[in-house]
C-alpha atoms as a PDB file:
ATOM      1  CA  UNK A   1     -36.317 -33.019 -23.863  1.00  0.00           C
ATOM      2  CA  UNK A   2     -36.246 -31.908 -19.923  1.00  0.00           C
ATOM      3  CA  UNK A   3     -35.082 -35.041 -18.826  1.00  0.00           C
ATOM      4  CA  UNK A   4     -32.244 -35.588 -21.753  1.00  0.00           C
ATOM      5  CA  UNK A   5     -30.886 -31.930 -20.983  1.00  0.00           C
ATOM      6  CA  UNK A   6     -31.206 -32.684 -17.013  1.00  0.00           C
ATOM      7  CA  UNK A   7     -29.807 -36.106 -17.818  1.00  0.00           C
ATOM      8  CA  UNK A   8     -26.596 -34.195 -20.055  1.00  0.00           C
ATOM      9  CA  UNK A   9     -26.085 -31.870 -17.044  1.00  0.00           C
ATOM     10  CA  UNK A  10     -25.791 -33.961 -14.306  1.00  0.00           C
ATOM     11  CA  UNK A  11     -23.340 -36.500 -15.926  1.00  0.00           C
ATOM     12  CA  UNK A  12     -21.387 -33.606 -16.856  1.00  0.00           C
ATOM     13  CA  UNK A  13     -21.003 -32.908 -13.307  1.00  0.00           C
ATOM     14  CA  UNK A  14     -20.881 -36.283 -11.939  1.00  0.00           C
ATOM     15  CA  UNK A  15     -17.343 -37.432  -9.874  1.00  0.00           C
ATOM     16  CA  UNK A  16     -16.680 -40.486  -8.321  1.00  0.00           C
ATOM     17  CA  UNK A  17     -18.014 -39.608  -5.083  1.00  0.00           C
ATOM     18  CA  UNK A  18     -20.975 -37.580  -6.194  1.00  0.00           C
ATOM     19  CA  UNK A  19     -23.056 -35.012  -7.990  1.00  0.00           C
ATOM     20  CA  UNK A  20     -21.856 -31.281  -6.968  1.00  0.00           C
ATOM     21  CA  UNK A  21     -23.002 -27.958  -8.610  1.00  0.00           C
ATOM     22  CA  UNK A  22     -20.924 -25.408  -8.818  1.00  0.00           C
ATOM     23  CA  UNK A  23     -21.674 -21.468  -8.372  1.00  0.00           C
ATOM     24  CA  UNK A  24     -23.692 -19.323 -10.728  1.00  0.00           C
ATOM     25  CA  UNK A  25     -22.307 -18.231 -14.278  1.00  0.00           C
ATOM     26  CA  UNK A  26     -22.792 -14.205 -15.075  1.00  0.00           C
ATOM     27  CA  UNK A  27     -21.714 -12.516 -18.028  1.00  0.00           C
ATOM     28  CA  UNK A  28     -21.614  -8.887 -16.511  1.00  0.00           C
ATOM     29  CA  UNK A  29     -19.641  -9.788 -13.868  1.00  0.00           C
ATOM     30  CA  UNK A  30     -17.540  -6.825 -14.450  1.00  0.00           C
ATOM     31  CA  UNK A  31     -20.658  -4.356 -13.475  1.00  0.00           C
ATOM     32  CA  UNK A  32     -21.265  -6.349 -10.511  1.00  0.00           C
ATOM     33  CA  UNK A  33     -18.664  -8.091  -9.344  1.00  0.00           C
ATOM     34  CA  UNK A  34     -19.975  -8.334  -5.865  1.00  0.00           C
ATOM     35  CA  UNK A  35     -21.287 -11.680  -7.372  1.00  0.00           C
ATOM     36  CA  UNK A  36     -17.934 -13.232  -6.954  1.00  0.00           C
ATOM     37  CA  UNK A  37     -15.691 -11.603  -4.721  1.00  0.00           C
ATOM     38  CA  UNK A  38     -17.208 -10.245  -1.358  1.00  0.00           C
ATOM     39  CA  UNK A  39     -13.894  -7.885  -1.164  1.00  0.00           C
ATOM     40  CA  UNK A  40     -16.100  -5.722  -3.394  1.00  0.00           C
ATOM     41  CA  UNK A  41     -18.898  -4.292  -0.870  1.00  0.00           C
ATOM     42  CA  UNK A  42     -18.466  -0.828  -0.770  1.00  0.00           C
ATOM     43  CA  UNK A  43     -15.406  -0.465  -2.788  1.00  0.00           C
ATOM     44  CA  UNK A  44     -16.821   2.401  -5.111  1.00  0.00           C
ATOM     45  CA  UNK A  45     -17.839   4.521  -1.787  1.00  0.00           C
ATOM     46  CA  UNK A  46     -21.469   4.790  -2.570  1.00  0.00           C
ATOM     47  CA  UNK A  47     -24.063   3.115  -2.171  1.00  0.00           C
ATOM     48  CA  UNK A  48     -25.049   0.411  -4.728  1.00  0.00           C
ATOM     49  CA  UNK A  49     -28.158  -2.101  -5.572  1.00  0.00           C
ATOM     50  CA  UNK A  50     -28.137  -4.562  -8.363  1.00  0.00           C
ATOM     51  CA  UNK A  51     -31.194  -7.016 -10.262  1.00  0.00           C
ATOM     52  CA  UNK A  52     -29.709  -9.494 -12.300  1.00  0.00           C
ATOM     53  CA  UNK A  53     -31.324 -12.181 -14.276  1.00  0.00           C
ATOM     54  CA  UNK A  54     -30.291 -14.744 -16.613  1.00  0.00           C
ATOM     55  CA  UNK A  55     -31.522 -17.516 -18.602  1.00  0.00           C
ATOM     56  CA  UNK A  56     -29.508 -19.696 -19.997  1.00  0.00           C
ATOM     57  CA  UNK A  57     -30.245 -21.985 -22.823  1.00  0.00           C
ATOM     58  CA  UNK A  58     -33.734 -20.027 -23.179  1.00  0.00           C
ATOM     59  CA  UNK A  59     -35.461 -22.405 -25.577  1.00  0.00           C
ATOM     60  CA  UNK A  60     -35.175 -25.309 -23.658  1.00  0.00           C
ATOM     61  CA  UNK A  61     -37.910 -26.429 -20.682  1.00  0.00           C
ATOM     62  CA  UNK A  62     -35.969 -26.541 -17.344  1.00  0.00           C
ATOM     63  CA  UNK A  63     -32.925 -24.379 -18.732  1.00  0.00           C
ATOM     64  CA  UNK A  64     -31.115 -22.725 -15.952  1.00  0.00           C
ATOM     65  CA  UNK A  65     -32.386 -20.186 -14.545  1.00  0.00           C
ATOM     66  CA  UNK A  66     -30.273 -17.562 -12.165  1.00  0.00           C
ATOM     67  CA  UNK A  67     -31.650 -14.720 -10.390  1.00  0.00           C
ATOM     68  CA  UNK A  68     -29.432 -12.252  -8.188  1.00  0.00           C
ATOM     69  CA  UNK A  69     -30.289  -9.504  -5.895  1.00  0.00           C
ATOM     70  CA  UNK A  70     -27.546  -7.394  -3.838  1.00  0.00           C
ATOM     71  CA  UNK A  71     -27.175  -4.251  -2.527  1.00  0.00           C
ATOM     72  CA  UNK A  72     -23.656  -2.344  -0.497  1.00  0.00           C
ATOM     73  CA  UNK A  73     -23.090   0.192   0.750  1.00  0.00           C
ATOM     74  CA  UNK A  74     -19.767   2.085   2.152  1.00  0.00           C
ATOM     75  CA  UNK A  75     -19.883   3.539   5.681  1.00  0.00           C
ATOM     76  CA  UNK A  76     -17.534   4.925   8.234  1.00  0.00           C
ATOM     77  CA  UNK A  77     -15.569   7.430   6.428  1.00  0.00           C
ATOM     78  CA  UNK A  78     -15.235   5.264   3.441  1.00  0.00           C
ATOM     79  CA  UNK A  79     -13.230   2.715   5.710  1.00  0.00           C
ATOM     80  CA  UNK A  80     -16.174  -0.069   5.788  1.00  0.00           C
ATOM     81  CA  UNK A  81     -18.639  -1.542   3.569  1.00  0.00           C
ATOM     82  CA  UNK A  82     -21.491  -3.708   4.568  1.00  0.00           C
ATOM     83  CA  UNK A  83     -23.469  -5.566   1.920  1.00  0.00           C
ATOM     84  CA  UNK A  84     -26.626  -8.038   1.565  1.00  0.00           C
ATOM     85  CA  UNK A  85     -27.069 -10.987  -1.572  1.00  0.00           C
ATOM     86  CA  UNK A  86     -29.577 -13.053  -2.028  1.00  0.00           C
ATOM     87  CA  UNK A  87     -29.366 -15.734  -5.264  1.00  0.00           C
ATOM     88  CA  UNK A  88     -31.701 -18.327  -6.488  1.00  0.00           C
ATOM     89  CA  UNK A  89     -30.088 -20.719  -9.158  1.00  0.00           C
ATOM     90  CA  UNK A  90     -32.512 -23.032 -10.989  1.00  0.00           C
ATOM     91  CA  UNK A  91     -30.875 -26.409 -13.042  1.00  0.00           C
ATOM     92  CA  UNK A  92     -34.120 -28.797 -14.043  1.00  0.00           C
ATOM     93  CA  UNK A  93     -35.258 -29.845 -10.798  1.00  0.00           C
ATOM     94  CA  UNK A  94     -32.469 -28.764  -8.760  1.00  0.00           C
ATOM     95  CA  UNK A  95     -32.678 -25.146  -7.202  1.00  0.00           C
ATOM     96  CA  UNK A  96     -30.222 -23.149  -5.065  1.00  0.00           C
ATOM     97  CA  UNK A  97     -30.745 -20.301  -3.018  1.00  0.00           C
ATOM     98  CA  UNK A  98     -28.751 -18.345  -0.596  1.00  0.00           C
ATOM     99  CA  UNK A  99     -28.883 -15.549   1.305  1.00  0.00           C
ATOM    100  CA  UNK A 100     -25.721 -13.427   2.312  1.00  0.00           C
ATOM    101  CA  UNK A 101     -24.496 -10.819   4.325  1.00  0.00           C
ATOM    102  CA  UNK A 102     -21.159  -9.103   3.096  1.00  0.00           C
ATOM    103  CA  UNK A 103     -18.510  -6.879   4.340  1.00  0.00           C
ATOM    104  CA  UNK A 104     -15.171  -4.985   4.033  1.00  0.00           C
ATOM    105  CA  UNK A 105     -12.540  -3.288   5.589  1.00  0.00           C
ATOM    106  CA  UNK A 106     -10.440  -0.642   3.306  1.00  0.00           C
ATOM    107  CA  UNK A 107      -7.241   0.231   3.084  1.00  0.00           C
ATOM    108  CA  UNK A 108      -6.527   3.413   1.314  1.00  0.00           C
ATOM    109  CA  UNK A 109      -2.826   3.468  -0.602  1.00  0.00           C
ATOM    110  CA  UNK A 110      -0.705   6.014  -2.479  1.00  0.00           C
ATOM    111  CA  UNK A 111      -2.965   7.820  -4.920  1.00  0.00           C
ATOM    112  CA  UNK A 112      -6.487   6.577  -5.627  1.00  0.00           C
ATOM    113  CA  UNK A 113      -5.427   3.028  -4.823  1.00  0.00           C
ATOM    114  CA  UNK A 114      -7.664   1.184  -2.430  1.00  0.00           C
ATOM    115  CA  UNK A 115      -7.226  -2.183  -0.996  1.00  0.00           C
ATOM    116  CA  UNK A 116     -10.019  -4.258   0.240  1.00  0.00           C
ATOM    117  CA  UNK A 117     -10.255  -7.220   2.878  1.00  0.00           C
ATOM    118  CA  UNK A 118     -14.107  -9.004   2.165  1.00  0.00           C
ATOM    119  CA  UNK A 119     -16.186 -11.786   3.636  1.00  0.00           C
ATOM    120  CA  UNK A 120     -19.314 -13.158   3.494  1.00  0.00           C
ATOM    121  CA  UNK A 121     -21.567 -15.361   5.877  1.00  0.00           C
ATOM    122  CA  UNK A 122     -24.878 -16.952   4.708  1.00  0.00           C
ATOM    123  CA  UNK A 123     -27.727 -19.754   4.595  1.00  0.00           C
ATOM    124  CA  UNK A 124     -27.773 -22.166   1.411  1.00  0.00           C
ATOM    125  CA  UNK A 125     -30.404 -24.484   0.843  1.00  0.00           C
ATOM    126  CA  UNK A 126     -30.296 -27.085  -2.228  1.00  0.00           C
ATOM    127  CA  UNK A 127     -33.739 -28.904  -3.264  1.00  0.00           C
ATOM    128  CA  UNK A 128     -33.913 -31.879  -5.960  1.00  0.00           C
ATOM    129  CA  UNK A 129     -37.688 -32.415  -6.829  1.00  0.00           C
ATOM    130  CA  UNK A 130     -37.847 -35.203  -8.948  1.00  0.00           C
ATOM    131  CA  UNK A 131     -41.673 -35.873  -8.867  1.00  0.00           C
ATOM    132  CA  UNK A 132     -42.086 -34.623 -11.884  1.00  0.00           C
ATOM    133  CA  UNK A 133     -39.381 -37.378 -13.630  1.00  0.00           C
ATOM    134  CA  UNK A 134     -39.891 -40.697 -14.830  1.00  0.00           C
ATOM    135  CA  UNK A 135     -37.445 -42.270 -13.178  1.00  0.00           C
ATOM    136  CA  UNK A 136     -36.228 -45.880 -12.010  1.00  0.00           C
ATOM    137  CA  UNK A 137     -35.783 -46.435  -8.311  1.00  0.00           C
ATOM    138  CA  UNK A 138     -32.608 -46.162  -6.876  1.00  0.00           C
ATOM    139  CA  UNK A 139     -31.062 -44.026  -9.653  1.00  0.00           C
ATOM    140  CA  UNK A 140     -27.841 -42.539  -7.873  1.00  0.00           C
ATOM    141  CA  UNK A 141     -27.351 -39.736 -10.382  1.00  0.00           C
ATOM    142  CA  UNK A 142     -31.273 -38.476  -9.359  1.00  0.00           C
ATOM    143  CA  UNK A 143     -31.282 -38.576  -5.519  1.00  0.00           C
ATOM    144  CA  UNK A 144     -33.557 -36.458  -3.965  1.00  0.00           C
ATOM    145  CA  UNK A 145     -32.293 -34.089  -2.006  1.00  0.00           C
ATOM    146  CA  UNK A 146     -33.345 -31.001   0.691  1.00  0.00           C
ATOM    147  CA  UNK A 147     -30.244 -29.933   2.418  1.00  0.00           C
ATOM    148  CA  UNK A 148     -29.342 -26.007   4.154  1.00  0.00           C
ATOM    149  CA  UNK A 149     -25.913 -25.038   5.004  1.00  0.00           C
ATOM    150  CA  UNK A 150     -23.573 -22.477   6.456  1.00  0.00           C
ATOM    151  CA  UNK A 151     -21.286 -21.016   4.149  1.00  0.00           C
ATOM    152  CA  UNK A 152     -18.757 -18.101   4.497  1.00  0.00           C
ATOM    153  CA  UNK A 153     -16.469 -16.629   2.133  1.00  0.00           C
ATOM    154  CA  UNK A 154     -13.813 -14.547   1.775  1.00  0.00           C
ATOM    155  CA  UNK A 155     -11.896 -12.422  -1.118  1.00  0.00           C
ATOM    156  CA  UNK A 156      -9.144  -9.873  -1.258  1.00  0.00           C
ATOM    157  CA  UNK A 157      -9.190  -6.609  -4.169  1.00  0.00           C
ATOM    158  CA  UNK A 158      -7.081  -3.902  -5.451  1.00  0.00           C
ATOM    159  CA  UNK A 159      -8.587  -1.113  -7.422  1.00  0.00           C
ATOM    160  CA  UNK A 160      -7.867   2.625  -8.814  1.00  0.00           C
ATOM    161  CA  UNK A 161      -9.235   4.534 -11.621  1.00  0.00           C
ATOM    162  CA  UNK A 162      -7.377   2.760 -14.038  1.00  0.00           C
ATOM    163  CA  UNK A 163      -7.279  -1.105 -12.862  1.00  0.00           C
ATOM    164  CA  UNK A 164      -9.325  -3.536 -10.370  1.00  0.00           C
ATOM    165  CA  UNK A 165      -7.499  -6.799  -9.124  1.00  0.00           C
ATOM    166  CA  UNK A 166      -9.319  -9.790  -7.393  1.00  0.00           C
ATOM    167  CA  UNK A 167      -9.082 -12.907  -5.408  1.00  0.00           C
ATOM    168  CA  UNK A 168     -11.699 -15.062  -3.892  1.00  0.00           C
ATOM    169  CA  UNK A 169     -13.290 -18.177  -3.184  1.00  0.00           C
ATOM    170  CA  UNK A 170     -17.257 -16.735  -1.910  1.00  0.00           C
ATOM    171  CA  UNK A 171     -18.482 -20.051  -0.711  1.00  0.00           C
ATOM    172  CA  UNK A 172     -15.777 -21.809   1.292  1.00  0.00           C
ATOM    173  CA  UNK A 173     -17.089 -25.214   2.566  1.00  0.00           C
ATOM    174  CA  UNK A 174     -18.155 -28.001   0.065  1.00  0.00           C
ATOM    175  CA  UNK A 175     -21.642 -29.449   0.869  1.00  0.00           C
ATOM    176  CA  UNK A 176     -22.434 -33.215   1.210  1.00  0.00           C
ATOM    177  CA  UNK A 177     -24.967 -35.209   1.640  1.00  0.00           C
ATOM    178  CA  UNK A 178     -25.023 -38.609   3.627  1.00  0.00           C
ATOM    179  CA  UNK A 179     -27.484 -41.006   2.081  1.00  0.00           C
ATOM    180  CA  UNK A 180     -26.595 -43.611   4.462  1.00  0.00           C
ATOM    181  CA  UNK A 181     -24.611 -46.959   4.216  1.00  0.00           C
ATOM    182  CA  UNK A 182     -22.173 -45.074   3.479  1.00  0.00           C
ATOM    183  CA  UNK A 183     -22.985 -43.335   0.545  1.00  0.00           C
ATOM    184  CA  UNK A 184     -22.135 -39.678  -0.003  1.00  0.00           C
ATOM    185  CA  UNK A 185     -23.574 -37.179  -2.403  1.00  0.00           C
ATOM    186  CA  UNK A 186     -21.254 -33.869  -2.912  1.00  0.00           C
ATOM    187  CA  UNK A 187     -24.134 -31.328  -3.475  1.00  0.00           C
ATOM    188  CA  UNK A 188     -21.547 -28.239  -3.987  1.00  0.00           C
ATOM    189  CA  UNK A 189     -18.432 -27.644  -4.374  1.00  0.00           C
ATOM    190  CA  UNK A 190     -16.368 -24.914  -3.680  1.00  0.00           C
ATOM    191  CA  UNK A 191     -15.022 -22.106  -6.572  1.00  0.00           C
ATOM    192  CA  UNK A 192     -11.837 -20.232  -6.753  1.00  0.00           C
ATOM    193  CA  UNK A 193     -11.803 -16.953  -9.180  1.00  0.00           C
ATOM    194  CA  UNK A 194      -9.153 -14.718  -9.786  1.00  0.00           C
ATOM    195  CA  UNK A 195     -10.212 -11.479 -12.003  1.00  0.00           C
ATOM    196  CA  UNK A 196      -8.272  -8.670 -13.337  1.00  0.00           C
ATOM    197  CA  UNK A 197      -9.266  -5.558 -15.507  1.00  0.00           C
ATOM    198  CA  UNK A 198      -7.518  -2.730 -16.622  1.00  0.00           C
ATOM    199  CA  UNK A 199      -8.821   0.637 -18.416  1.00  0.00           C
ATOM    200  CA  UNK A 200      -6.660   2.245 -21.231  1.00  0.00           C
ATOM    201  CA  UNK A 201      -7.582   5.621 -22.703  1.00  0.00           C
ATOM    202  CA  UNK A 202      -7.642   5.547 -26.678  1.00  0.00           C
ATOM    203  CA  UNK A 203      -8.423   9.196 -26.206  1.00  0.00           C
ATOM    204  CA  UNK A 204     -10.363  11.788 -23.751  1.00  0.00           C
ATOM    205  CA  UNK A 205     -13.618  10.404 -24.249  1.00  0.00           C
ATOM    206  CA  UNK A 206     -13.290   6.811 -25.340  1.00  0.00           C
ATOM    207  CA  UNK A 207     -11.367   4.063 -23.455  1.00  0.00           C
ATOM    208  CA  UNK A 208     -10.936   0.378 -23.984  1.00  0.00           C
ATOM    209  CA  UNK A 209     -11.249  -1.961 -21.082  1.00  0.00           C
ATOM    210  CA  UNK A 210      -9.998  -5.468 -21.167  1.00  0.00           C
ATOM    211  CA  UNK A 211     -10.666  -7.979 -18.313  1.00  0.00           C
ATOM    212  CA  UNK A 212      -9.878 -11.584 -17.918  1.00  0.00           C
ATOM    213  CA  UNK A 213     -11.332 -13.914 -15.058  1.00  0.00           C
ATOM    214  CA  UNK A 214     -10.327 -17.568 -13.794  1.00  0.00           C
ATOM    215  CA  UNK A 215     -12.259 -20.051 -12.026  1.00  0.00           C
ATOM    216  CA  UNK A 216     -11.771 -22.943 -10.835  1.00  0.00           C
ATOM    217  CA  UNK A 217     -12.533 -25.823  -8.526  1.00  0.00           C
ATOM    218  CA  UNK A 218     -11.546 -29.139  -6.849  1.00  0.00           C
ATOM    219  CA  UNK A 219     -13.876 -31.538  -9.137  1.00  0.00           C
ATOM    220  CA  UNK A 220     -14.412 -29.116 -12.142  1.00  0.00           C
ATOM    221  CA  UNK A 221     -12.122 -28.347 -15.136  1.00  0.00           C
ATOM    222  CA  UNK A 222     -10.600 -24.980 -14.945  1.00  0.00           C
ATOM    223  CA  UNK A 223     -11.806 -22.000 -17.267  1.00  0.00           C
ATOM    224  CA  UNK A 224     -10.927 -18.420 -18.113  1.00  0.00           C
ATOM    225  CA  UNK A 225     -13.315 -15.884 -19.424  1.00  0.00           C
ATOM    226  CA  UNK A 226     -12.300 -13.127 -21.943  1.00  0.00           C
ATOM    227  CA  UNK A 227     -14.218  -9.689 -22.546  1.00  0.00           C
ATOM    228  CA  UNK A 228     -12.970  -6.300 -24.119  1.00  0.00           C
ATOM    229  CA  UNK A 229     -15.200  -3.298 -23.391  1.00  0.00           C
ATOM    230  CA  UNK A 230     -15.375   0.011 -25.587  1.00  0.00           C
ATOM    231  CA  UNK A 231     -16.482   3.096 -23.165  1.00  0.00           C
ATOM    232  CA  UNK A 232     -17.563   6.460 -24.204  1.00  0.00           C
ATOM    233  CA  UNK A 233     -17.065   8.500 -21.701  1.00  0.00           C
ATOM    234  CA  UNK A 234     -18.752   7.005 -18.139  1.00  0.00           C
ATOM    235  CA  UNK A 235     -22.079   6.138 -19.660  1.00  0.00           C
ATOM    236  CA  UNK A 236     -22.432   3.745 -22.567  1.00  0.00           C
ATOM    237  CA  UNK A 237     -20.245   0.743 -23.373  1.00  0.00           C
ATOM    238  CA  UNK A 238     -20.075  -2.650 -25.732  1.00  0.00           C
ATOM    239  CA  UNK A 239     -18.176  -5.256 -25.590  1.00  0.00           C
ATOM    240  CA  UNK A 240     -17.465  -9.048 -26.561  1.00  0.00           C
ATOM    241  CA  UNK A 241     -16.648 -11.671 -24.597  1.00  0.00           C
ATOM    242  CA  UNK A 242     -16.010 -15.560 -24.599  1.00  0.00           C
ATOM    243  CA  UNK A 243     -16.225 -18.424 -22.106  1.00  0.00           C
ATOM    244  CA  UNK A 244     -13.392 -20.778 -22.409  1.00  0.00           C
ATOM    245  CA  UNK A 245     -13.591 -20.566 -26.344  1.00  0.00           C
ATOM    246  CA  UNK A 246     -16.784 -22.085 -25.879  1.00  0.00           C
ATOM    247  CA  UNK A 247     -19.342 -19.855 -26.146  1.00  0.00           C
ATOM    248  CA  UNK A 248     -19.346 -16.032 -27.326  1.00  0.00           C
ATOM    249  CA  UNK A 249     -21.638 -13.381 -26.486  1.00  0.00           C
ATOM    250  CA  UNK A 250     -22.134  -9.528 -26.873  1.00  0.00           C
ATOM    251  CA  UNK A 251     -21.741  -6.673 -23.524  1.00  0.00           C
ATOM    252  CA  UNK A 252     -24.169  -3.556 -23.848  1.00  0.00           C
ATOM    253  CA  UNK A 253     -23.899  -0.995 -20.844  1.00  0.00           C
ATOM    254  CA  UNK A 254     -26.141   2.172 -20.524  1.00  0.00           C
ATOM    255  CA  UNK A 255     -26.231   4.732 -18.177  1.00  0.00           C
ATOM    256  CA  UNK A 256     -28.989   7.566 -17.251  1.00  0.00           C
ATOM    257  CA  UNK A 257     -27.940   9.587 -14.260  1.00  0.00           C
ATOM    258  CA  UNK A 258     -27.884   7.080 -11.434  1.00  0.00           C
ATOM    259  CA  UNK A 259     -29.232   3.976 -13.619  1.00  0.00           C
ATOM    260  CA  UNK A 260     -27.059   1.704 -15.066  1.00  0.00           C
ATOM    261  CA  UNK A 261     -28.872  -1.034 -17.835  1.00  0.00           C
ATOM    262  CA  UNK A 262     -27.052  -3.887 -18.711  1.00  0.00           C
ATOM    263  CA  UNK A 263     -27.477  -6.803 -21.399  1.00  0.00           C
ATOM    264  CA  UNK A 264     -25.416 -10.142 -22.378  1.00  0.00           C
ATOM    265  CA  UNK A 265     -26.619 -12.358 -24.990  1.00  0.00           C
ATOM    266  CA  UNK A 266     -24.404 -15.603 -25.290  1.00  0.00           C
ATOM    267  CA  UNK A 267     -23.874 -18.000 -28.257  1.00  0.00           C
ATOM    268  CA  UNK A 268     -22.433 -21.805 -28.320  1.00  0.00           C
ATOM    269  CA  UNK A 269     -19.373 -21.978 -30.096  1.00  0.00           C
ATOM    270  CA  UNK A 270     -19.100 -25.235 -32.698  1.00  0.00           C
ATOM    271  CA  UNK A 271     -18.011 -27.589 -29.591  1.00  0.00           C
ATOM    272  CA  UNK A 272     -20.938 -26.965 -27.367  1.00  0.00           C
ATOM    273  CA  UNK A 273     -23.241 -29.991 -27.311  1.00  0.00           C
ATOM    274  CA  UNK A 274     -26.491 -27.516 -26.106  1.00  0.00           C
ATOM    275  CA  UNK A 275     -27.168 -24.956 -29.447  1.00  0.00           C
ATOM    276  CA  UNK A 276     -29.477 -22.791 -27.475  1.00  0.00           C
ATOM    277  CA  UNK A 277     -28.559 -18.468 -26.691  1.00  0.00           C
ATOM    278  CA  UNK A 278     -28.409 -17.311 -23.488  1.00  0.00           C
ATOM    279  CA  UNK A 279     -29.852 -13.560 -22.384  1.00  0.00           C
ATOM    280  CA  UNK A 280     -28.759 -12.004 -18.760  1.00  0.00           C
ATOM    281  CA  UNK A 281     -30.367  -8.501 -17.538  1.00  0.00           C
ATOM    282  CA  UNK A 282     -29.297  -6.142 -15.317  1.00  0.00           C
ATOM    283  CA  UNK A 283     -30.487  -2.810 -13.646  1.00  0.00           C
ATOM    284  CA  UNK A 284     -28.880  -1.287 -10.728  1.00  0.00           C
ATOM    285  CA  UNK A 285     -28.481   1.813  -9.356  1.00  0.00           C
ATOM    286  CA  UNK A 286     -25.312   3.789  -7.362  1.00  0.00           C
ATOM    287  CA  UNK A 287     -26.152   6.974  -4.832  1.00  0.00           C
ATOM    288  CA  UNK A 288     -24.329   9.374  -3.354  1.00  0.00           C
ATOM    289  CA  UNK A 289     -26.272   9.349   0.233  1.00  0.00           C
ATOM    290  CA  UNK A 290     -23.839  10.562   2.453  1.00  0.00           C
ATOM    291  CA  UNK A 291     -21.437  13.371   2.674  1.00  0.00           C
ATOM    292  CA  UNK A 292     -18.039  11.089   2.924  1.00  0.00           C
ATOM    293  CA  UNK A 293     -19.378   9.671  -0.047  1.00  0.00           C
ATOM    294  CA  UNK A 294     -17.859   9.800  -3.701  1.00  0.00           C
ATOM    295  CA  UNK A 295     -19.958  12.301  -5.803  1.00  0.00           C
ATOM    296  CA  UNK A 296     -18.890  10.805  -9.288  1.00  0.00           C
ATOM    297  CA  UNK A 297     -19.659   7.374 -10.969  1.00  0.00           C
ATOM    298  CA  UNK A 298     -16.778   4.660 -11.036  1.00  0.00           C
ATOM    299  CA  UNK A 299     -16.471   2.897 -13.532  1.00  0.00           C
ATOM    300  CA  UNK A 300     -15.119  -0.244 -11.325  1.00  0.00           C
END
């Protein structure tokens, strides 16, 4: 079964010219959407640190596997943030990780609006252990692999009370591999996303909050996630959400005084070849540590 869902994977992301992955998925992207636009770091003027886990697929051995740490923080006057991200992303035998630094420059507009310039500069490192596989030699869709790289990002954002607008592309430059005689192997390849969410009071206590996101990328088919969110109040919310009509899942959002606890589970839709739910946790945490800083929770 590992090497038939490895097998499904890669030719699924096979081109002509290679084998690239592509970034992490998250479901609670909204909570913590430092994990696709850098523009984000320090947006909410406080400071913020996030644990995020998700299996995908959890029945199945080598399922991927994604765990996220980041932390930001908003400093001088409110006018700069400065972040930190570190991501391992498991496939089968292939594994990502990355480490990141992040920051921002803010632009305060009419009203509560805030614009915000972000970037992000970090290490990647993508491993392919296939020791484990029974393979035949020479398989070009199974190369071995164990290859760092540079990356930098950047992302732009708008965001008030009542809305939160976002473009970026966090990992700029493709990765490839040269296997020699010419042969090329694109390990990675780079994402665009374009998010937008908007909060609508039903009445003083309970609000509605649609979002919708887009991503895409040079060798990958385009694909926009829906969610709506019920909130009561600031500190509990549910939602439902769906991934290109392909999957659907469930949103549940606590929180207790600085703690916010978050939980997806995802389900295939009738057109997903995998039949296997998906669970993502989160737990984070937002301060007010300095005395510039905002003394009430944002919801964005």
């Amino acid at each position: 079964m590992k090497l038939i869902l490895l097998a499904s994977l890669l030719v699924l992301a096979t081109s002509m010219n290679g084998i690239a992955q592509q970034d992490p998925v998250y479901a609670q992207y909204q909570n913590n959407p430092l994990v696709i636009n850098p523009a984000y770091t320090g947006i909410n003027n406080r400071f913020n640190a996030n644990l995020q886990y998700r299996s995908q697929w959890s029945a199945v051995e080598g399922h991927p596997e994604t765990f996220n740490f980041n932390s930001h923080l908003s400093i001088v006057d409110n006018k700069v943030g400065v972040g930190v991200m570190f991501i391992q992303d498991k496939i089968g035998e292939n594994t990502m990780t990355e480490f990141s630094v992040t920051g921002s420059y803010k632009i305060k507009l009419k009203g509560d609006q805030v614009f915000s310039f972000g970037m992000q500069f970090g290490l990647m490192r993508f491993t392919n252990n296939n020791s484990s596989l029974n393979l035949q030699p020479g398989d070009p869709y199974f190369t071995p692999y164990n290859v760092s790289h540079f990356n930098t990002g950047a992302g732009m954002m708008l965001k008030s009370d009542r809305y939160l607008f976002g473009i970026a592309v966090p990992r700029l430059l493709p990765v490839t591999l040269n296997q020699g005689q010419g042969q090329n192997i694109l390990v990675y390849d780079r994402t665009y996303y374009f998010l937008g969410s908007y909060m609508a009071f039903l009445s003083e206590r309970v609000r509605l909050r649609p979002a919708v996101l887009f991503h895409t990328s040079d060798k990958f088919k385009s694909s926009i996630d829906l969610n709506v969110n019920l909130q009561i109040e600031d500190f509990y919310s549910a939602g439902l959400f769906t991934r290109g009509l392909n999957t659907y899942g469930l949103l549940l959002q606590m929180i207790v005084k600085h703690y916010r606890f978050g939980y997806a589970i995802e389900v295939p839709g009738s057109k997903t070849a995998i039949p296997f739910t998906t669970h993502e946790f989160m737990l984070g945490i937002s301060l007010s540590t300095y005395g510039f800083h905002d003394h009430s929770f944002s919801v964005f």
